[in-house]
C-alpha atoms as a PDB file:
ATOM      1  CA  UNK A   1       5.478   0.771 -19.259  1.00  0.00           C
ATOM      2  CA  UNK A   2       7.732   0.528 -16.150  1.00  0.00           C
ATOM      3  CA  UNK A   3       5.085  -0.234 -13.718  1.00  0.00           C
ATOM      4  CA  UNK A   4       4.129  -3.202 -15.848  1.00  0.00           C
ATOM      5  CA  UNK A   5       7.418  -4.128 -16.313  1.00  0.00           C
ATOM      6  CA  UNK A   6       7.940  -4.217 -12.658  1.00  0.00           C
ATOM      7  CA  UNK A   7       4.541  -5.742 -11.841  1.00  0.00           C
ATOM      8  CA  UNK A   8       5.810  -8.607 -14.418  1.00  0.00           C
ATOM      9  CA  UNK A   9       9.135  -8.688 -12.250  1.00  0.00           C
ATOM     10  CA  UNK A  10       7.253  -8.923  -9.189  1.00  0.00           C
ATOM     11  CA  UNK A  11       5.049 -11.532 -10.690  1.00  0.00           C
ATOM     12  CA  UNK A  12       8.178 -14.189 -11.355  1.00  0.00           C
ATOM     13  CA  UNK A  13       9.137 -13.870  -8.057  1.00  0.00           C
ATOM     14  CA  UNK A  14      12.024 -11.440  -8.632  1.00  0.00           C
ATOM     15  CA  UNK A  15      13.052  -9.080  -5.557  1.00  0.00           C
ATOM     16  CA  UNK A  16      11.924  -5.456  -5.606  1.00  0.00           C
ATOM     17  CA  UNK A  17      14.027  -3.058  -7.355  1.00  0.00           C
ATOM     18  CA  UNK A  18      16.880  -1.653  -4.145  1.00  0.00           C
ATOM     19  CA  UNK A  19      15.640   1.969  -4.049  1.00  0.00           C
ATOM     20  CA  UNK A  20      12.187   1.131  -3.285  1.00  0.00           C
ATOM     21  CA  UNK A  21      13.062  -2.219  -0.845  1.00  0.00           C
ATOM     22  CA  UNK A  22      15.304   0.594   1.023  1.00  0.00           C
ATOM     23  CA  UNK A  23      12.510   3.036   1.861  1.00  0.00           C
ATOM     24  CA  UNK A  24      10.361   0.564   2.621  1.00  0.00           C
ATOM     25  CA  UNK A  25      12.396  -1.358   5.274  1.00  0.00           C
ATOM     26  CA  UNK A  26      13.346   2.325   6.417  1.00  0.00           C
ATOM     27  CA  UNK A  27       9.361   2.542   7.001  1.00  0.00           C
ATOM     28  CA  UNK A  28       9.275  -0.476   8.553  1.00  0.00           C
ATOM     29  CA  UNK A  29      12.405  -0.265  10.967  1.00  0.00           C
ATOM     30  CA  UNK A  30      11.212   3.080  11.931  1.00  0.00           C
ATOM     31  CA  UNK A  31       7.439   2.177  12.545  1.00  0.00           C
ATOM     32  CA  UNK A  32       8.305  -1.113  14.549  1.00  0.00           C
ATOM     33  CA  UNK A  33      11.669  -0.390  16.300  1.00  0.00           C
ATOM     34  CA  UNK A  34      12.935  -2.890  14.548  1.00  0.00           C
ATOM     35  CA  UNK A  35      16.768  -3.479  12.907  1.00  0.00           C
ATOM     36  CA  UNK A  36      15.792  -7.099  12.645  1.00  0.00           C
ATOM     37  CA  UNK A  37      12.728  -8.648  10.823  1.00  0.00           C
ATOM     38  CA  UNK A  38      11.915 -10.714   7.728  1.00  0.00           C
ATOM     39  CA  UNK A  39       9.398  -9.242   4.789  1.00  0.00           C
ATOM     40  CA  UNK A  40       7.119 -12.903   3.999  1.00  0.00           C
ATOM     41  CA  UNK A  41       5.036 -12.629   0.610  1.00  0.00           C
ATOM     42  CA  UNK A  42       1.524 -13.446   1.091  1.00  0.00           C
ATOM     43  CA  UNK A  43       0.452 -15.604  -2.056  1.00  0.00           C
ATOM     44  CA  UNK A  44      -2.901 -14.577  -3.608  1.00  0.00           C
ATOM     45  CA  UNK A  45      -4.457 -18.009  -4.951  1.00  0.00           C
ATOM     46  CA  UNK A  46      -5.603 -17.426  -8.575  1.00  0.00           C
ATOM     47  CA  UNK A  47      -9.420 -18.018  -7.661  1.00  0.00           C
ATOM     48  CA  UNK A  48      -9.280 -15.154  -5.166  1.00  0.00           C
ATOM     49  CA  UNK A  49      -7.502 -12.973  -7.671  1.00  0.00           C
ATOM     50  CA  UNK A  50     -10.908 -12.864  -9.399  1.00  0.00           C
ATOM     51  CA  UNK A  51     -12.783 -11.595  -6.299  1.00  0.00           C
ATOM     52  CA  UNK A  52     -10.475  -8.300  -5.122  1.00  0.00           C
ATOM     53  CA  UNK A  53      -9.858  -5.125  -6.887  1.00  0.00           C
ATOM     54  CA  UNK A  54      -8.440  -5.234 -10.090  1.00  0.00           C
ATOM     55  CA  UNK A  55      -6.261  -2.021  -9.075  1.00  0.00           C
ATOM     56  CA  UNK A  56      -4.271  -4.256  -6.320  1.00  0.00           C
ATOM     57  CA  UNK A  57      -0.949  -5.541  -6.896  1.00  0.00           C
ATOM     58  CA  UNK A  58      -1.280  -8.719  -6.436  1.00  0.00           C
ATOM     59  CA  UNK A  59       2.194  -9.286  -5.607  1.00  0.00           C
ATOM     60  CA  UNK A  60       2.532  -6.286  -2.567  1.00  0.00           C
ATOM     61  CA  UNK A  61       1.456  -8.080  -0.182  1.00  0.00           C
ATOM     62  CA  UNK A  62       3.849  -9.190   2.729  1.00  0.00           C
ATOM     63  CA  UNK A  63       4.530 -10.206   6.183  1.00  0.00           C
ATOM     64  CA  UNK A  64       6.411  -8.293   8.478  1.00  0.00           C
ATOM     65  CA  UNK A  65       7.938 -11.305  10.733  1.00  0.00           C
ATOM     66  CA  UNK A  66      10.591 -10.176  13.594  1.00  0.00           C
ATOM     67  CA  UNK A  67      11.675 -13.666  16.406  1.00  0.00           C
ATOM     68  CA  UNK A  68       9.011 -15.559  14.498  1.00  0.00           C
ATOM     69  CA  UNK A  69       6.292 -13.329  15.285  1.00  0.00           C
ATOM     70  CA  UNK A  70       4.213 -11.248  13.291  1.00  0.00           C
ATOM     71  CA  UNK A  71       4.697  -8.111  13.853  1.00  0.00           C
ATOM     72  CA  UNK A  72       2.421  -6.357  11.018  1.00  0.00           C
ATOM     73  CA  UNK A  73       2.006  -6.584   7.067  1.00  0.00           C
ATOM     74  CA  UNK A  74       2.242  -3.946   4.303  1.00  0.00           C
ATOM     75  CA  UNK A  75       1.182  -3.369   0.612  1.00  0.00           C
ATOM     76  CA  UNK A  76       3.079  -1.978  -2.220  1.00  0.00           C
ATOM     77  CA  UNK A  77       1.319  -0.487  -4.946  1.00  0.00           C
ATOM     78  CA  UNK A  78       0.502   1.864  -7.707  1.00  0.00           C
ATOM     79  CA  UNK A  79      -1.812   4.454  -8.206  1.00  0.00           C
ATOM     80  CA  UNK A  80      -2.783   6.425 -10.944  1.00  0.00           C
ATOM     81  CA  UNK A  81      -1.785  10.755 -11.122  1.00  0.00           C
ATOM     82  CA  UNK A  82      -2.594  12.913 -14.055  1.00  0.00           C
ATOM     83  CA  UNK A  83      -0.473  11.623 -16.094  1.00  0.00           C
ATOM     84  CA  UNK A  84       2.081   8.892 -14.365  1.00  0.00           C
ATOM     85  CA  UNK A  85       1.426   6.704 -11.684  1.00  0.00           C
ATOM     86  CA  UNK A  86       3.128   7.010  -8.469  1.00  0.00           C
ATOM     87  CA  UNK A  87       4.090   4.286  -5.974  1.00  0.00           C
ATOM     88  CA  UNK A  88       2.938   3.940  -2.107  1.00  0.00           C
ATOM     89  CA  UNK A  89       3.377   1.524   0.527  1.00  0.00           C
ATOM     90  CA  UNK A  90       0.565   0.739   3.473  1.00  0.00           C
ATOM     91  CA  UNK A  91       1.756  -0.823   6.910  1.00  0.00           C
ATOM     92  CA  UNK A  92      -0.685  -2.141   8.825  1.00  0.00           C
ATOM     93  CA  UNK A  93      -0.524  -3.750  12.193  1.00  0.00           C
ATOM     94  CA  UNK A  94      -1.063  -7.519  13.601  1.00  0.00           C
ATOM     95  CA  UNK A  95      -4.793  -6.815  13.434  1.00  0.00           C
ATOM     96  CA  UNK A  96      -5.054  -4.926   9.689  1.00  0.00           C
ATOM     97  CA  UNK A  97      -5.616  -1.283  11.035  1.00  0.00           C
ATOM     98  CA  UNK A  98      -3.428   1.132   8.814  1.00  0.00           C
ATOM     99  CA  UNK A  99      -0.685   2.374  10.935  1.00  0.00           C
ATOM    100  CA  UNK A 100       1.036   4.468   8.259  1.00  0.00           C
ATOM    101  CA  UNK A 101       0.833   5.424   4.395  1.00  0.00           C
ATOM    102  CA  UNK A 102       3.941   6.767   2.618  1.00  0.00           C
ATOM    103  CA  UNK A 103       4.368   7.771  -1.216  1.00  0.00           C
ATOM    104  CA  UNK A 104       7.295   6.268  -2.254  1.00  0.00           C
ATOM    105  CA  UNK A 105       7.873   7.961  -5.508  1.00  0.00           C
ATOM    106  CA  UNK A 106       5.620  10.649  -6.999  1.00  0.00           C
ATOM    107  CA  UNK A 107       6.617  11.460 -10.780  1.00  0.00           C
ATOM    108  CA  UNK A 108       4.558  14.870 -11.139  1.00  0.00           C
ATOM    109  CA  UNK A 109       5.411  18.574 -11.359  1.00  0.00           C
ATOM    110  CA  UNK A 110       1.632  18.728  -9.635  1.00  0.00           C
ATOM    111  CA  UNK A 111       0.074  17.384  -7.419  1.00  0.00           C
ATOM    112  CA  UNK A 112       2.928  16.025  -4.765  1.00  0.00           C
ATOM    113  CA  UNK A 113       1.112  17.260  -1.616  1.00  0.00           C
ATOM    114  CA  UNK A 114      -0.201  14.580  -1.279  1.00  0.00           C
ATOM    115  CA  UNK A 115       2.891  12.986   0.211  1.00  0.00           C
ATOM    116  CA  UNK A 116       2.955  15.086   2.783  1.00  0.00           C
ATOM    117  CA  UNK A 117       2.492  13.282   6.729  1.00  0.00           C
ATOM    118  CA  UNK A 118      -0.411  15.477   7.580  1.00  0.00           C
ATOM    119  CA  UNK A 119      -2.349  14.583   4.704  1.00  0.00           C
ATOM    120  CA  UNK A 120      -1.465  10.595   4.309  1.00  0.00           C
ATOM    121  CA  UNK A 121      -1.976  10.144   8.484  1.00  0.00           C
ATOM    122  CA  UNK A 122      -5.841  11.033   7.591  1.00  0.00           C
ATOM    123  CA  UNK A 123      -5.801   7.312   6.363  1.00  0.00           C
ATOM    124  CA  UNK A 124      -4.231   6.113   9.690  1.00  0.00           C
ATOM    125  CA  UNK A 125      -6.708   3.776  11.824  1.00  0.00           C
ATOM    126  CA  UNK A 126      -8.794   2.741   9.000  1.00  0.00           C
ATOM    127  CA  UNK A 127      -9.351  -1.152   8.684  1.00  0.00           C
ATOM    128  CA  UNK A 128     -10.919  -3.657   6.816  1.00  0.00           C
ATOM    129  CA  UNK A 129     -14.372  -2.567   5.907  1.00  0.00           C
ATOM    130  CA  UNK A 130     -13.669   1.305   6.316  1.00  0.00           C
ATOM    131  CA  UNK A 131     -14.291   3.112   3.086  1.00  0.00           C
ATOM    132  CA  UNK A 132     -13.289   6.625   3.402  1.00  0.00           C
ATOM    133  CA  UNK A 133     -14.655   9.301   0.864  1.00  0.00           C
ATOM    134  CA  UNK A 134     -12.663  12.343  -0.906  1.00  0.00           C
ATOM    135  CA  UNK A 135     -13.735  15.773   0.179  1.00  0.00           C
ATOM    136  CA  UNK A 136     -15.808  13.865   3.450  1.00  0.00           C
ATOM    137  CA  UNK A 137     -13.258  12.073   5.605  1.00  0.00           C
ATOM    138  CA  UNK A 138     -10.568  12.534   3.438  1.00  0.00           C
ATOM    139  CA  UNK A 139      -9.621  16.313   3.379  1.00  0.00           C
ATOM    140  CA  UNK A 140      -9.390  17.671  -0.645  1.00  0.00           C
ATOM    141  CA  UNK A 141      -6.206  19.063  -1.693  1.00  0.00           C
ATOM    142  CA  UNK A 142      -5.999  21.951  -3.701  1.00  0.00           C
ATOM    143  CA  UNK A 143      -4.248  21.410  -6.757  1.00  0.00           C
ATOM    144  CA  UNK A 144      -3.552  17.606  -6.145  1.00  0.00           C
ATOM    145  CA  UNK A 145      -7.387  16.866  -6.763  1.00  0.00           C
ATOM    146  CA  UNK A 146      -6.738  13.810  -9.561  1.00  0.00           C
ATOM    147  CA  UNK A 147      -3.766  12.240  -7.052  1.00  0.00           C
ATOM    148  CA  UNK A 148      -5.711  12.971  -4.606  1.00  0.00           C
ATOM    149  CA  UNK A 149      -8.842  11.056  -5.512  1.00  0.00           C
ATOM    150  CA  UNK A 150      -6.717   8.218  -6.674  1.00  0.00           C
ATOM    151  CA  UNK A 151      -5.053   7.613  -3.435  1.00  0.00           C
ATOM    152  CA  UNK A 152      -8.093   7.372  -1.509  1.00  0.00           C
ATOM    153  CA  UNK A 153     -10.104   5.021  -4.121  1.00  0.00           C
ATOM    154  CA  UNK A 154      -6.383   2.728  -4.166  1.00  0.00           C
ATOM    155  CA  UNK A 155      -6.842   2.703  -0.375  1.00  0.00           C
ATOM    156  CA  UNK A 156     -10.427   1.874  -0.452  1.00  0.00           C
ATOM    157  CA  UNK A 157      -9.479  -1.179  -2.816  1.00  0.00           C
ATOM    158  CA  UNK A 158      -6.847  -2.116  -0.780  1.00  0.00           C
ATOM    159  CA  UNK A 159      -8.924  -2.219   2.596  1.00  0.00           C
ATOM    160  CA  UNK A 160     -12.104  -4.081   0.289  1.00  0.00           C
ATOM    161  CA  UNK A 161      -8.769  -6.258  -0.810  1.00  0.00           C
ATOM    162  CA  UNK A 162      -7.789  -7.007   2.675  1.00  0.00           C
ATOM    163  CA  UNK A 163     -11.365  -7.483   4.202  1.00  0.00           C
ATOM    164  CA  UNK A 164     -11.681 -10.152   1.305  1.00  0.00           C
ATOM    165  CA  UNK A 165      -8.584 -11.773   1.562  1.00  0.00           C
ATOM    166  CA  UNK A 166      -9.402 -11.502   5.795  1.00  0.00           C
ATOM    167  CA  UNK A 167     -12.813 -13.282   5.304  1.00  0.00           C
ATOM    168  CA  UNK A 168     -11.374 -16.365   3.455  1.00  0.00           C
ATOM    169  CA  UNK A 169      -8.458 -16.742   6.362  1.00  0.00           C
ATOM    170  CA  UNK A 170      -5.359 -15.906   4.020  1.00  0.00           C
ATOM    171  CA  UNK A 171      -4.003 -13.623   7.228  1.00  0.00           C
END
């Protein structure tokens, strides 16, 4: 009920919620160096809504502009756990290759390892048209098997999302 909520929020345009904004420009500022920069929505048009993932926010995409440059992008989304959904956030560079993953909030008693660097930096260096598997090139996590497997299919859909929205020049 909250994530719709938000997604709803999101959807008319309103900021994101303080907490979350705050981690994420933390992310951002420590990734780039940067104490300075601008986050740019990227609109989805409705007819290309139709041809990504159904699992993608559409409204978590951005820009990361610094001196009228752009200096990378990131994603803000959801992704289903065993019984909640927890929220993450992909940065990517200039040139859409993952340069970090972070949970942002994970609302299990189970499960949470998956928030850990070691783990998420497997994801690192992946780009559009990568599609990593669970339990091949994504190392299985005892325990955290159902977060787990829902991480890596929301960053699959995200990277299908991005080589899509690549392909029809919205970046």
């Amino acid at each position: 009920m909250k994530v719709t909520i938000f997604v709803c929020l999101l959807a008319l345009g309103l900021e994101l919620p303080k907490p979350i904004e705050k981690k994420i420009d933390k992310e951002i500022k420590t990734l780039y160096e940067l104490e300075q920069f601008t986050k740019v929505p990227i609109e989805i048009p409705n007819e290309l809504l139709k041809t990504i993932p159904n699992s993608i926010n559409p409204v978590g995409f951005y820009k990361i502009v610094s001196a009228d440059t752009i200096r990378g992008y990131f994603y803000f989304g959801f992704a289903p756990s065993k019984a909640d959904k927890f929220d993450f956030l992909v940065i990517f560079d200039k040139n859409l290759i993952v340069s970090k993953i972070k949970i942002l909030a994970y609302r299990e008693d189970y499960g949470g390892e998956i928030s850990s660097n070691r783990w998420l930096a497997q994801f690192n260096n992946l780009k559009p048209g990568d599609r990593p598997a669970y339990g091949n090139e994504i190392m299985a996590i005892s325990g955290a098997t159902i977060s787990g497997v829902s991480m890596t299919i929301a960053v699959n859909d995200f990277l299908k999302s991005i080589e899509i929205l690549h392909d029809k020049k919205l970046f």
